[in-house]
PDB file of N, CA and C in Angstrom:
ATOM      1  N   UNK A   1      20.321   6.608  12.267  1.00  0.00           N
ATOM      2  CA  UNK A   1      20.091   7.190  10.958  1.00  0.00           C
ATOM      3  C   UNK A   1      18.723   7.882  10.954  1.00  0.00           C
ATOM      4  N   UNK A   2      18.551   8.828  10.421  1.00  0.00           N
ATOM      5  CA  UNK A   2      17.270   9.250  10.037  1.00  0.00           C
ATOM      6  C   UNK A   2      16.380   9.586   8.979  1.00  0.00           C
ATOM      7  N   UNK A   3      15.594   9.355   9.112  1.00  0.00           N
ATOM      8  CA  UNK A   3      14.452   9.187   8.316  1.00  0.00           C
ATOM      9  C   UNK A   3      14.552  10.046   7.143  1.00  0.00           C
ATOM     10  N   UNK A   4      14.744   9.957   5.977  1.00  0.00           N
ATOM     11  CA  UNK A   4      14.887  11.134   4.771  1.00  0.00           C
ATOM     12  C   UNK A   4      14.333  10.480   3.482  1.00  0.00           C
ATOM     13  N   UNK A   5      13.003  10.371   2.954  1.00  0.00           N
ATOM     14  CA  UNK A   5      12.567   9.901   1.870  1.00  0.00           C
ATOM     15  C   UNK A   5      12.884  10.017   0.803  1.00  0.00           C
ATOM     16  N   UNK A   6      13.503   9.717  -0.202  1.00  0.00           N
ATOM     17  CA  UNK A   6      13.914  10.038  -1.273  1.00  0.00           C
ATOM     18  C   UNK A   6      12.802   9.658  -2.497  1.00  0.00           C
ATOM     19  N   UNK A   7      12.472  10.728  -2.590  1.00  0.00           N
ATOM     20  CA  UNK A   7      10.654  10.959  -3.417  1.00  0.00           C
ATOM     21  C   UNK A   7      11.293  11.009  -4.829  1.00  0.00           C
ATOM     22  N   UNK A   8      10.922  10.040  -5.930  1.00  0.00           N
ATOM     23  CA  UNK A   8      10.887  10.507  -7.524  1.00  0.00           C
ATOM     24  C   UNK A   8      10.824  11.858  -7.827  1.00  0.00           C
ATOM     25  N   UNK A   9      10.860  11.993  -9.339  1.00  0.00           N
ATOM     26  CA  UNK A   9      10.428  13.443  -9.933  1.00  0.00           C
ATOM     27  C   UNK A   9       9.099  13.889  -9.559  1.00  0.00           C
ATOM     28  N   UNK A  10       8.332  13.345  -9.245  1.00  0.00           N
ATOM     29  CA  UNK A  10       6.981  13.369  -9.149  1.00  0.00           C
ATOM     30  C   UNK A  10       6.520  13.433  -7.698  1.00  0.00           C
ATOM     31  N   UNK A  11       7.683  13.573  -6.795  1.00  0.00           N
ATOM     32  CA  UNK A  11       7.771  13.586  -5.210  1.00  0.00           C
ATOM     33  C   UNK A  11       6.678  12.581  -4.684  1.00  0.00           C
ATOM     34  N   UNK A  12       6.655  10.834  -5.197  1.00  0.00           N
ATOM     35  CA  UNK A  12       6.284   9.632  -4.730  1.00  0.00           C
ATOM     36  C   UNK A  12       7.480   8.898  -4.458  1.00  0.00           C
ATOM     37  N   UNK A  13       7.106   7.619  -3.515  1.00  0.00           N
ATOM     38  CA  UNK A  13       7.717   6.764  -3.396  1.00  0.00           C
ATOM     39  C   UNK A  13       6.681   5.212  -3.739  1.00  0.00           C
ATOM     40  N   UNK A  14       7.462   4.474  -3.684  1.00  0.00           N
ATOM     41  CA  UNK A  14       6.738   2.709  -3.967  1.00  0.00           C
ATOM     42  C   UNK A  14       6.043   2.645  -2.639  1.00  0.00           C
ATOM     43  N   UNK A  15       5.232   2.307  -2.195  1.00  0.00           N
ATOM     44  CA  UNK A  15       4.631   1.560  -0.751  1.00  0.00           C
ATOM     45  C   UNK A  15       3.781   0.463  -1.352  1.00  0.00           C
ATOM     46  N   UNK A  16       4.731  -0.667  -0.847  1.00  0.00           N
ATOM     47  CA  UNK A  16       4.011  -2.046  -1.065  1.00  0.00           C
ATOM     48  C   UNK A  16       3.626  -2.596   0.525  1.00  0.00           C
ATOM     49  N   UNK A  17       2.159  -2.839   0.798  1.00  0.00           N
ATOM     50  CA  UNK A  17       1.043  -3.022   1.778  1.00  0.00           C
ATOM     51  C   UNK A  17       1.269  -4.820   1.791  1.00  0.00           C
ATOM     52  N   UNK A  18       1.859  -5.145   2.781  1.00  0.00           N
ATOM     53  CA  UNK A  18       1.942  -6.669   3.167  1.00  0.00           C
ATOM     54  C   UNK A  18       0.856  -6.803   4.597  1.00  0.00           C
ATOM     55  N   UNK A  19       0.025  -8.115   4.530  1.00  0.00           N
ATOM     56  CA  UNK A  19      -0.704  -8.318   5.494  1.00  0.00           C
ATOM     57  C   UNK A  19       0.339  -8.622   6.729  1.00  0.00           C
ATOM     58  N   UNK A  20      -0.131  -8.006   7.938  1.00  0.00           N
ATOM     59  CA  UNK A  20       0.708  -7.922   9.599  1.00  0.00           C
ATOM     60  C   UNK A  20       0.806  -9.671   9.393  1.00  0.00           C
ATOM     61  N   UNK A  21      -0.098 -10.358   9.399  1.00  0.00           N
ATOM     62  CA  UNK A  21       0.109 -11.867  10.177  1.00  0.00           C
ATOM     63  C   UNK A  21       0.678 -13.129   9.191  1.00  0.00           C
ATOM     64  N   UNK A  22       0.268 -12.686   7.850  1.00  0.00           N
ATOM     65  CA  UNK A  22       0.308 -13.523   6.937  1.00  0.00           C
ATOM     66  C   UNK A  22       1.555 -13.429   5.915  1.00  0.00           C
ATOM     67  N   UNK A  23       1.652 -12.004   6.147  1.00  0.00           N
ATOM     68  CA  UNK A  23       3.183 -11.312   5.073  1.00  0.00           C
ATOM     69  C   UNK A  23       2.528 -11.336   3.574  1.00  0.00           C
ATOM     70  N   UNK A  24       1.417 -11.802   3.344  1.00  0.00           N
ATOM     71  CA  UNK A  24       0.628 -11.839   1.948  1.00  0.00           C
ATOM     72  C   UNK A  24       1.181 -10.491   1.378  1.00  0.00           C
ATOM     73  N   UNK A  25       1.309 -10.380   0.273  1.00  0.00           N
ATOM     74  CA  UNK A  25       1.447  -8.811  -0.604  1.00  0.00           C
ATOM     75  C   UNK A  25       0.085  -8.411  -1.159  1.00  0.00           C
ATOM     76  N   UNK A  26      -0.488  -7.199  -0.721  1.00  0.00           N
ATOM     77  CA  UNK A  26      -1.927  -7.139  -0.802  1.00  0.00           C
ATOM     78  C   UNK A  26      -2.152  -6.035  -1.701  1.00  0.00           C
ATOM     79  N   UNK A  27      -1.254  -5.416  -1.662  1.00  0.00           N
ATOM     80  CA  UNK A  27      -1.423  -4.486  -2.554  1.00  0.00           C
ATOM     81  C   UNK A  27      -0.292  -3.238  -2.503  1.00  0.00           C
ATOM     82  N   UNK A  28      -0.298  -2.289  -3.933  1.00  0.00           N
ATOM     83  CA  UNK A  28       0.798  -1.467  -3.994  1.00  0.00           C
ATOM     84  C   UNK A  28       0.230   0.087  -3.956  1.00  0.00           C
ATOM     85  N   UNK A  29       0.868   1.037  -3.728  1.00  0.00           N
ATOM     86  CA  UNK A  29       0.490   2.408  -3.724  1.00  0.00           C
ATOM     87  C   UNK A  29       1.572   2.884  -3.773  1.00  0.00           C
ATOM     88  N   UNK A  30       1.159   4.406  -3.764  1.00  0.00           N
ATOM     89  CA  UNK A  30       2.228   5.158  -4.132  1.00  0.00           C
ATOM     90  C   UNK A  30       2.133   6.244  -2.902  1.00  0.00           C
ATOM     91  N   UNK A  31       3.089   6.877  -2.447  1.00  0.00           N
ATOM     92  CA  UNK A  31       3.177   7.765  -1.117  1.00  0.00           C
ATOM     93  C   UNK A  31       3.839   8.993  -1.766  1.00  0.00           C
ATOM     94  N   UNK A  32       3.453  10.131  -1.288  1.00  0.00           N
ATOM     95  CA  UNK A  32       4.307  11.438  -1.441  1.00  0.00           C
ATOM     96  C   UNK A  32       4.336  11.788   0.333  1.00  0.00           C
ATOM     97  N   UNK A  33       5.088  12.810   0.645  1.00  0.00           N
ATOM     98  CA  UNK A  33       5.489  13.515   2.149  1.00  0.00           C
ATOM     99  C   UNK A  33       4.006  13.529   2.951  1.00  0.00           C
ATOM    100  N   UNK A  34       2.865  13.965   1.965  1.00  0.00           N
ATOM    101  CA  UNK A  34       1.906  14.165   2.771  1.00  0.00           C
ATOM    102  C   UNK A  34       1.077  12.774   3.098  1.00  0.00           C
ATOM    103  N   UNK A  35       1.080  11.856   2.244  1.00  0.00           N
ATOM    104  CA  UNK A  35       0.549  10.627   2.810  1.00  0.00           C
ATOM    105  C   UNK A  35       1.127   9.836   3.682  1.00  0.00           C
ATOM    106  N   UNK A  36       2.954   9.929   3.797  1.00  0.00           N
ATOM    107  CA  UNK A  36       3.758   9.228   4.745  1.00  0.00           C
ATOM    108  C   UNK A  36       3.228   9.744   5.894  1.00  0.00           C
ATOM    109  N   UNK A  37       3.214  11.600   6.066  1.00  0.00           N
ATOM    110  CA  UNK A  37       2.625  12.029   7.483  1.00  0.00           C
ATOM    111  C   UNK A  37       1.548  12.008   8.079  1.00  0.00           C
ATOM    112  N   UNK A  38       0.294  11.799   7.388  1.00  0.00           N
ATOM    113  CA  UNK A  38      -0.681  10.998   7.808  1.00  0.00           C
ATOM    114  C   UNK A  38      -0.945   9.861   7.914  1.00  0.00           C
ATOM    115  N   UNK A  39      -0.206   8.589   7.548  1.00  0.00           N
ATOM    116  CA  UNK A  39       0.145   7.402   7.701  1.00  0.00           C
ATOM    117  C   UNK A  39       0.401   7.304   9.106  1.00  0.00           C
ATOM    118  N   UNK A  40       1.562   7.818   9.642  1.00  0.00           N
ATOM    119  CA  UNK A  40       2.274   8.511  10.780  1.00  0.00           C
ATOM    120  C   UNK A  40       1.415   8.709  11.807  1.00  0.00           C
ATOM    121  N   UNK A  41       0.795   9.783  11.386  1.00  0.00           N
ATOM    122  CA  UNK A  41      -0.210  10.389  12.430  1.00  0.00           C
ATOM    123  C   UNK A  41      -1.721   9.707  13.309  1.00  0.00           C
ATOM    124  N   UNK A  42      -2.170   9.152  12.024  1.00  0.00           N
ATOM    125  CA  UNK A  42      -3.382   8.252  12.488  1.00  0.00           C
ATOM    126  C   UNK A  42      -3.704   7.125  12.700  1.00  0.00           C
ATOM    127  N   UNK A  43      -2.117   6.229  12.139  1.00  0.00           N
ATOM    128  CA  UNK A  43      -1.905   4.676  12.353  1.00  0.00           C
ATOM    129  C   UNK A  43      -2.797   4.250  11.145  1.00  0.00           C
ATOM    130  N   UNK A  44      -3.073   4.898  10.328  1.00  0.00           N
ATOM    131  CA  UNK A  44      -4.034   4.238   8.717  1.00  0.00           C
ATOM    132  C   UNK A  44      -3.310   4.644   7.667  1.00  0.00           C
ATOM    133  N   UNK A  45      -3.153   3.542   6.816  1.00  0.00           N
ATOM    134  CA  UNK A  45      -2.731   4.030   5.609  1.00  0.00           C
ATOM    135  C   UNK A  45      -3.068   5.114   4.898  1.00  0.00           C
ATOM    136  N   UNK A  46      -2.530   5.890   4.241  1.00  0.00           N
ATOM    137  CA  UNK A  46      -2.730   6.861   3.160  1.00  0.00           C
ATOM    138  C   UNK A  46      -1.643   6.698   2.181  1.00  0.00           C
ATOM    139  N   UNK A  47      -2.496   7.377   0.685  1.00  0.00           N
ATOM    140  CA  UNK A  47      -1.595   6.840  -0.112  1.00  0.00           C
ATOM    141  C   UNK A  47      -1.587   8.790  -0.954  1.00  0.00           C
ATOM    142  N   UNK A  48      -1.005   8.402  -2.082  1.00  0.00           N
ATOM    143  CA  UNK A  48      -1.151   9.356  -3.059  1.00  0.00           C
ATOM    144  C   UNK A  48      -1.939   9.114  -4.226  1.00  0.00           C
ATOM    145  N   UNK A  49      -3.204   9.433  -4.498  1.00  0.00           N
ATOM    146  CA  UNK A  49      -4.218   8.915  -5.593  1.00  0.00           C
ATOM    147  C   UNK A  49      -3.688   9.515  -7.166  1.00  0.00           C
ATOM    148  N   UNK A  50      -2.850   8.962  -8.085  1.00  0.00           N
ATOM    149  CA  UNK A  50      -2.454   9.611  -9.115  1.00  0.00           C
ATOM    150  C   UNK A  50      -3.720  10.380  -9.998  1.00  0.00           C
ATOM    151  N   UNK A  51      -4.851   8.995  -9.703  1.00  0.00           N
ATOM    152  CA  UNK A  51      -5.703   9.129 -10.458  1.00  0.00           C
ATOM    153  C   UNK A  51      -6.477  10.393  -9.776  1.00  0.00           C
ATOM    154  N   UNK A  52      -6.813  10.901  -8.862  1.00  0.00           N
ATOM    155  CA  UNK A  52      -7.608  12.004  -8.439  1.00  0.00           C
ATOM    156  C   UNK A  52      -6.553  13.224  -7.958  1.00  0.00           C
ATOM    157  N   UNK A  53      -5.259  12.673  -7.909  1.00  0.00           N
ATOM    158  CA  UNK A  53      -4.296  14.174  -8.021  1.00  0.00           C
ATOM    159  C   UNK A  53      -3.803  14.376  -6.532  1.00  0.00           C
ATOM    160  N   UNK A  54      -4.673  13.745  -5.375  1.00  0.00           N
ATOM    161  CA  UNK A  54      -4.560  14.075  -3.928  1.00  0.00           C
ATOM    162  C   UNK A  54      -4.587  12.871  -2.977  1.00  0.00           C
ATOM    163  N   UNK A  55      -5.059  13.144  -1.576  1.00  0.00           N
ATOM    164  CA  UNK A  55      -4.099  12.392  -0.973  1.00  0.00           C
ATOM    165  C   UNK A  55      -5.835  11.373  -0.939  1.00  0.00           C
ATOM    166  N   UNK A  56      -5.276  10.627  -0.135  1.00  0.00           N
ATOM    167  CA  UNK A  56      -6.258   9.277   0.050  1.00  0.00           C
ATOM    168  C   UNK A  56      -6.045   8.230   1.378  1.00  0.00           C
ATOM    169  N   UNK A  57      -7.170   8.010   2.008  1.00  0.00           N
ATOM    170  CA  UNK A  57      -7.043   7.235   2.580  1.00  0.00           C
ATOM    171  C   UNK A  57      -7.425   5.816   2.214  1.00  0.00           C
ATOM    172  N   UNK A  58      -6.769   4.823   2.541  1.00  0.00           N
ATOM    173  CA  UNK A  58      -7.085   4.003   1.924  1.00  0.00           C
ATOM    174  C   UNK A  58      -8.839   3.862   2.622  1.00  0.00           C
ATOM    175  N   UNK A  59      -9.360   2.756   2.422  1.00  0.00           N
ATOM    176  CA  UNK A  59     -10.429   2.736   2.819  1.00  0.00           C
ATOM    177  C   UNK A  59     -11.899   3.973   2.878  1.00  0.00           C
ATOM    178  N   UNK A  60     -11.275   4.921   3.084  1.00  0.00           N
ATOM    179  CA  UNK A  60     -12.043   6.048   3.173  1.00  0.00           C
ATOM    180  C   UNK A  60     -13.461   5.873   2.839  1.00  0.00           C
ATOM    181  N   UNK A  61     -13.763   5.552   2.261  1.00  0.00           N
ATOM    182  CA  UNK A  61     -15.376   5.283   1.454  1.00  0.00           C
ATOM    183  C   UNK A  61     -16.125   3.571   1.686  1.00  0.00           C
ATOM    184  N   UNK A  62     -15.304   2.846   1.285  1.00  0.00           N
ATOM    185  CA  UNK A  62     -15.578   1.566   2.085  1.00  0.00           C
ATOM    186  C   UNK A  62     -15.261   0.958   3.355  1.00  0.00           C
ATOM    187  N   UNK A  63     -14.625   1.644   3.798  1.00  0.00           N
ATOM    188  CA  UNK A  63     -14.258   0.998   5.369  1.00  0.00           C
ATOM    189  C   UNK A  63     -13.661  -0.026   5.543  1.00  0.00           C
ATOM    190  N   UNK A  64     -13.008  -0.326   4.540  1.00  0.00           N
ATOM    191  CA  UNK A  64     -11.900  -1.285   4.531  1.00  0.00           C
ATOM    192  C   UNK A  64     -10.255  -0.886   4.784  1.00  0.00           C
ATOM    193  N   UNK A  65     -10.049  -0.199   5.651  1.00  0.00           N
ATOM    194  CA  UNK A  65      -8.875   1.018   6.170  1.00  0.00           C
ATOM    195  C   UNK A  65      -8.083  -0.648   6.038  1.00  0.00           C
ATOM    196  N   UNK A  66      -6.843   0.180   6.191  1.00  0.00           N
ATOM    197  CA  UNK A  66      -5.254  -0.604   6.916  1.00  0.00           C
ATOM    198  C   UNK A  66      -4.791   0.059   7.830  1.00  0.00           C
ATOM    199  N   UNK A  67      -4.999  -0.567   9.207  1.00  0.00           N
ATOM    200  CA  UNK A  67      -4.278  -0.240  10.184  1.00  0.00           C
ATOM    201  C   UNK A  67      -2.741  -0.688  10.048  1.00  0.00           C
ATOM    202  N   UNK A  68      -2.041   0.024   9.961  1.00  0.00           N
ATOM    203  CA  UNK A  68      -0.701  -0.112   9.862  1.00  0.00           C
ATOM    204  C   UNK A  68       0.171  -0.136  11.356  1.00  0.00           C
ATOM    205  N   UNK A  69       0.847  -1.371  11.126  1.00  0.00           N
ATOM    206  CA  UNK A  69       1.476  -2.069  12.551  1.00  0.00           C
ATOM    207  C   UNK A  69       2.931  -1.334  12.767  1.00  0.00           C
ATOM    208  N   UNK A  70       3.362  -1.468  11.386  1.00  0.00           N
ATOM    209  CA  UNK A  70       5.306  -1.118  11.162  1.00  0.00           C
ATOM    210  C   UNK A  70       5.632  -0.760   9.612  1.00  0.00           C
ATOM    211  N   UNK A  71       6.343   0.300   9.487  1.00  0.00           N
ATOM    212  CA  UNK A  71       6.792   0.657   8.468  1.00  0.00           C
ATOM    213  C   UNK A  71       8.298   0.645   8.073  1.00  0.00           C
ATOM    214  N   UNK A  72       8.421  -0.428   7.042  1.00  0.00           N
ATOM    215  CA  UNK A  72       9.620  -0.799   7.139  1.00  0.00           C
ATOM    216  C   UNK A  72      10.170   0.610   5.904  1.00  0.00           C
ATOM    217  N   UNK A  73      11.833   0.557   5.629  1.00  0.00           N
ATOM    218  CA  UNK A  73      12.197   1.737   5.261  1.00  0.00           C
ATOM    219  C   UNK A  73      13.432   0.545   4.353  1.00  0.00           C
ATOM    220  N   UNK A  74      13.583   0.797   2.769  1.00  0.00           N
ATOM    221  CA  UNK A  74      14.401   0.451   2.156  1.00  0.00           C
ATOM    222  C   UNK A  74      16.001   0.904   2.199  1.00  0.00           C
ATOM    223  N   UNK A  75      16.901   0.191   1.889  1.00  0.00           N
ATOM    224  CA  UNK A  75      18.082   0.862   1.981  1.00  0.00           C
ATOM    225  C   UNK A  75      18.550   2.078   1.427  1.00  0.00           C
ATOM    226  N   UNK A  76      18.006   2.165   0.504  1.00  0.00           N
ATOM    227  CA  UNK A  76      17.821   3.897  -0.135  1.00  0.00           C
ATOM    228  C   UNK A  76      16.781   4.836  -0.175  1.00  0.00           C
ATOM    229  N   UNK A  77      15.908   4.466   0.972  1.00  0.00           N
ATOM    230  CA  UNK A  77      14.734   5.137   1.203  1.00  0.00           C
ATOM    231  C   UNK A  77      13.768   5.800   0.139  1.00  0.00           C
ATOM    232  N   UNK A  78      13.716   4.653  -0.854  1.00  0.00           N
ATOM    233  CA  UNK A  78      13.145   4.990  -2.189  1.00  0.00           C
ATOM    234  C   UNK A  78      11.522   4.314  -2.495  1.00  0.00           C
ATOM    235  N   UNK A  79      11.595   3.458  -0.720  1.00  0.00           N
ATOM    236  CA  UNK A  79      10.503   2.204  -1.384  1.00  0.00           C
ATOM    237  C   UNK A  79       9.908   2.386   0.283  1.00  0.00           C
ATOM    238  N   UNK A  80       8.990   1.748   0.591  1.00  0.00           N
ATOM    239  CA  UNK A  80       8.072   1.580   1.851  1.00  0.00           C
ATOM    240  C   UNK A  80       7.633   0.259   1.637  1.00  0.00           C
ATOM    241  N   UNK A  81       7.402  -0.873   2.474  1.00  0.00           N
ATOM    242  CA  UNK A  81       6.830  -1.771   2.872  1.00  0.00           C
ATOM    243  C   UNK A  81       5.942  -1.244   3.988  1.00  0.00           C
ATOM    244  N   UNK A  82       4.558  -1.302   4.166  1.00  0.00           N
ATOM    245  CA  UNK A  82       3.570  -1.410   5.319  1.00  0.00           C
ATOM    246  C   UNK A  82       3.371  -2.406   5.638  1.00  0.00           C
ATOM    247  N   UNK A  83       2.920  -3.187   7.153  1.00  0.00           N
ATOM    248  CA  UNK A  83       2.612  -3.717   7.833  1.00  0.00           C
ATOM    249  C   UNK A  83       1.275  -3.638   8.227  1.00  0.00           C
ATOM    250  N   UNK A  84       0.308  -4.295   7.660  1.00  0.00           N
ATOM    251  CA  UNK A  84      -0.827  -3.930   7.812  1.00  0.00           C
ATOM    252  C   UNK A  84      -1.869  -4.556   8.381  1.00  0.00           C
ATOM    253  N   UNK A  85      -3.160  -4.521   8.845  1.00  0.00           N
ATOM    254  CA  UNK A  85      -4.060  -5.611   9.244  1.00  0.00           C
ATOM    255  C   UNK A  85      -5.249  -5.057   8.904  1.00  0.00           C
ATOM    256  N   UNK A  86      -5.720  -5.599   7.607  1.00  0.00           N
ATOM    257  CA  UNK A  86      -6.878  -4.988   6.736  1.00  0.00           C
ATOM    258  C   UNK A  86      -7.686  -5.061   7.450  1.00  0.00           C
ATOM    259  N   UNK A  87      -9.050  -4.123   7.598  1.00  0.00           N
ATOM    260  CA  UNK A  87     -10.397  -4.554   7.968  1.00  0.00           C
ATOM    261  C   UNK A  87     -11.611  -5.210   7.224  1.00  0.00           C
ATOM    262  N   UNK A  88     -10.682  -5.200   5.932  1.00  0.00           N
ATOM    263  CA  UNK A  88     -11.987  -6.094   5.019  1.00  0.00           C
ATOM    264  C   UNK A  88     -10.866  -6.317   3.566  1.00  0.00           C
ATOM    265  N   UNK A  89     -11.257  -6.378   2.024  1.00  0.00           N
ATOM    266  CA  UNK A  89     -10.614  -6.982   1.347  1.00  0.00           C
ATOM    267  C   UNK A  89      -9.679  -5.577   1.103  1.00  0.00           C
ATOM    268  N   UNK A  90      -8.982  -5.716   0.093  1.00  0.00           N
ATOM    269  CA  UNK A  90      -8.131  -4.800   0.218  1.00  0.00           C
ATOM    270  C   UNK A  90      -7.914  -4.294  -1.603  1.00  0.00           C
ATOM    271  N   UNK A  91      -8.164  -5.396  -2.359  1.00  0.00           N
ATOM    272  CA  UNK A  91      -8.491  -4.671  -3.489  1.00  0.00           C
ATOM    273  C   UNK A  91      -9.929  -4.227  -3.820  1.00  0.00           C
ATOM    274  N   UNK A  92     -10.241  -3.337  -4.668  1.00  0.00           N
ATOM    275  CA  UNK A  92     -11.148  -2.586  -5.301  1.00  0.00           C
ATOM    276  C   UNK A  92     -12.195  -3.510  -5.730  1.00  0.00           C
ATOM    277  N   UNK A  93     -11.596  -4.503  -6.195  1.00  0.00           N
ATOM    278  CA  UNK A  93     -12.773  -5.586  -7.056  1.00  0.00           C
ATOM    279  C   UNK A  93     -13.241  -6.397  -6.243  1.00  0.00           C
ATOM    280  N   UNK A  94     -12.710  -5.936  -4.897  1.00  0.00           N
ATOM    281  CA  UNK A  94     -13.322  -7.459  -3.784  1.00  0.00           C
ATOM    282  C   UNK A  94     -12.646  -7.991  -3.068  1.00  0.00           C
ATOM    283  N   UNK A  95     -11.473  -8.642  -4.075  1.00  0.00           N
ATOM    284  CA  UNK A  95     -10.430  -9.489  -3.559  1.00  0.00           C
ATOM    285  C   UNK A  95      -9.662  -9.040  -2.362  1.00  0.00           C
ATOM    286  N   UNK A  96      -9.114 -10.280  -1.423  1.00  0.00           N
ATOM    287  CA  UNK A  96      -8.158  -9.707  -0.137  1.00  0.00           C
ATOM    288  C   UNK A  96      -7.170  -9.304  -0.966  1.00  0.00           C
ATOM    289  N   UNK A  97      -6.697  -9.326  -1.957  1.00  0.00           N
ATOM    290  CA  UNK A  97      -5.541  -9.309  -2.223  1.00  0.00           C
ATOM    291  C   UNK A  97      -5.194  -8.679  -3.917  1.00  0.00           C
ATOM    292  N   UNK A  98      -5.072  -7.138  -4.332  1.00  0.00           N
ATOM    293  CA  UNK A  98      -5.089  -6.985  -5.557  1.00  0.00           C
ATOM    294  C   UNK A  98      -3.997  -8.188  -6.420  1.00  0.00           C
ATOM    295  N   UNK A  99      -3.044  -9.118  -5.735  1.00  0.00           N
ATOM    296  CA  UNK A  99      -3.146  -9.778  -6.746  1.00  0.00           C
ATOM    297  C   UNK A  99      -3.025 -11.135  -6.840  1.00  0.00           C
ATOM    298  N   UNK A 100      -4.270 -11.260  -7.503  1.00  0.00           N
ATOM    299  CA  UNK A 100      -5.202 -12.661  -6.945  1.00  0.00           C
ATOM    300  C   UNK A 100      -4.991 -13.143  -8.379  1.00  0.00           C
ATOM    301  N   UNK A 101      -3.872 -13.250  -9.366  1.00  0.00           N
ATOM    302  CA  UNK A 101      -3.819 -13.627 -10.840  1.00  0.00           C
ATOM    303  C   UNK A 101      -2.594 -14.356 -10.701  1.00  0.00           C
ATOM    304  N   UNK A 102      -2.124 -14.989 -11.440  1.00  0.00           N
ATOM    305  CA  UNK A 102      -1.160 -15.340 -11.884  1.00  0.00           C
ATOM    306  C   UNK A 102      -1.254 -15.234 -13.670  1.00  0.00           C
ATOM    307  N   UNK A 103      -0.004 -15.464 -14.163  1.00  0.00           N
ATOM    308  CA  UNK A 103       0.092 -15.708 -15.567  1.00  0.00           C
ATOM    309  C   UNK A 103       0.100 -17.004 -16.225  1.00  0.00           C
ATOM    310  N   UNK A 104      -0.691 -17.622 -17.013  1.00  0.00           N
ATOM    311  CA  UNK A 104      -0.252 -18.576 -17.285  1.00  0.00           C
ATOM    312  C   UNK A 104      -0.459 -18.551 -19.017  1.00  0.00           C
ATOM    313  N   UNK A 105       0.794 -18.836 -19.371  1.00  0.00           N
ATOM    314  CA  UNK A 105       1.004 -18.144 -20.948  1.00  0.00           C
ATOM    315  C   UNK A 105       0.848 -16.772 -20.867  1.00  0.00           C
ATOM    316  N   UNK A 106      -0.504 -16.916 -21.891  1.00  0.00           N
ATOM    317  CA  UNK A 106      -0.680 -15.423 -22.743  1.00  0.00           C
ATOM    318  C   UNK A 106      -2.206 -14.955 -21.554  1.00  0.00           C
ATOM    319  N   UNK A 107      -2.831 -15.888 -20.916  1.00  0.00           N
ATOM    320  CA  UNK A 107      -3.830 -15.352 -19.863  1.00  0.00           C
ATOM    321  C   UNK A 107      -3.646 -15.153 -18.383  1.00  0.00           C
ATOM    322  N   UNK A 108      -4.221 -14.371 -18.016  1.00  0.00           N
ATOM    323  CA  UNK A 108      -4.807 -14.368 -16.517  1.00  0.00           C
ATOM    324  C   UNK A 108      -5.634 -15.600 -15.912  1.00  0.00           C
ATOM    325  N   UNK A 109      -5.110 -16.116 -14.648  1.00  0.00           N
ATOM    326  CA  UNK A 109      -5.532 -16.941 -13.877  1.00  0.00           C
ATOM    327  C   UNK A 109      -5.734 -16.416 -12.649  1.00  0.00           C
ATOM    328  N   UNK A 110      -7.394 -17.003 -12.322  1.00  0.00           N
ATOM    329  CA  UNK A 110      -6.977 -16.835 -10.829  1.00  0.00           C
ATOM    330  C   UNK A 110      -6.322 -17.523  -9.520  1.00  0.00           C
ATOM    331  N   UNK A 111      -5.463 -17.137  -8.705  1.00  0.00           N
ATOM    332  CA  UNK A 111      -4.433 -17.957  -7.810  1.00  0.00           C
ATOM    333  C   UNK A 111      -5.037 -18.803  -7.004  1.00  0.00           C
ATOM    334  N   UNK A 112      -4.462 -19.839  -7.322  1.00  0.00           N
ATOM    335  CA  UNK A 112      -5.157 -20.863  -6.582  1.00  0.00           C
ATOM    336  C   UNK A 112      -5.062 -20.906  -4.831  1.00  0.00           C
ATOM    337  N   UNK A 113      -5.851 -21.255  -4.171  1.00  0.00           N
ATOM    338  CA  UNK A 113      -5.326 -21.220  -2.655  1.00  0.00           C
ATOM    339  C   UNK A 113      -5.924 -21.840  -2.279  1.00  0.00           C
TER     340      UNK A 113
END
């Protein structure tokens, strides 16, 4: 079979970033054609930055890249799982892991580990 992305109206797809060793879910992004092919190309994540309009590497500025091991491909090629092995935390605020909350009731907790 081959490879054919099936991009939203907005020509993105889902890419949810799981740690290579741990399978942790570390974080989510969004991919259009040009971040899958530099993904591709340099073995580092790239995403699609809604918020700045263009493409992104992850890490780029902090040096906290994702080397990406394997890219898994959904049955309707609508979604991306990465395989990744962070070089440092992987959310914005610090954390390895943007999501370091749980719900409990009506608040935010942080996950215990």
């Amino acid at each position: 079979m081959i490879f054919m992305p099936k991009f939203d109206d907005k020509g993105l797809l889902s890419a949810v970033v799981v740690h290579h060793e741990t399978r942790e879910v570390l974080m989510v992004g969004f991919m259009d054609a040009e971040a899958i092919a530099a993904t591709r190309k340099t073995g580092f994540a790239h995403f699609h930055s809604r918020s700045r309009g263009k493409l992104w590497k992850k890490g780029e500025t902090s040096g906290d890249v994702l080397a990406v091991e394997q890219i898994r491909v959904d049955c309707d090629q609508d979604a991306l799982v990465l395989s990744c092995r962070p070089a440092g935390p992987t959310c914005h605020t610090g954390a390895t892991s943007c999501f370091y909350r749980v719900i409990d009731g009506d608040v935010l907790q942080p996950v215990n580990t």
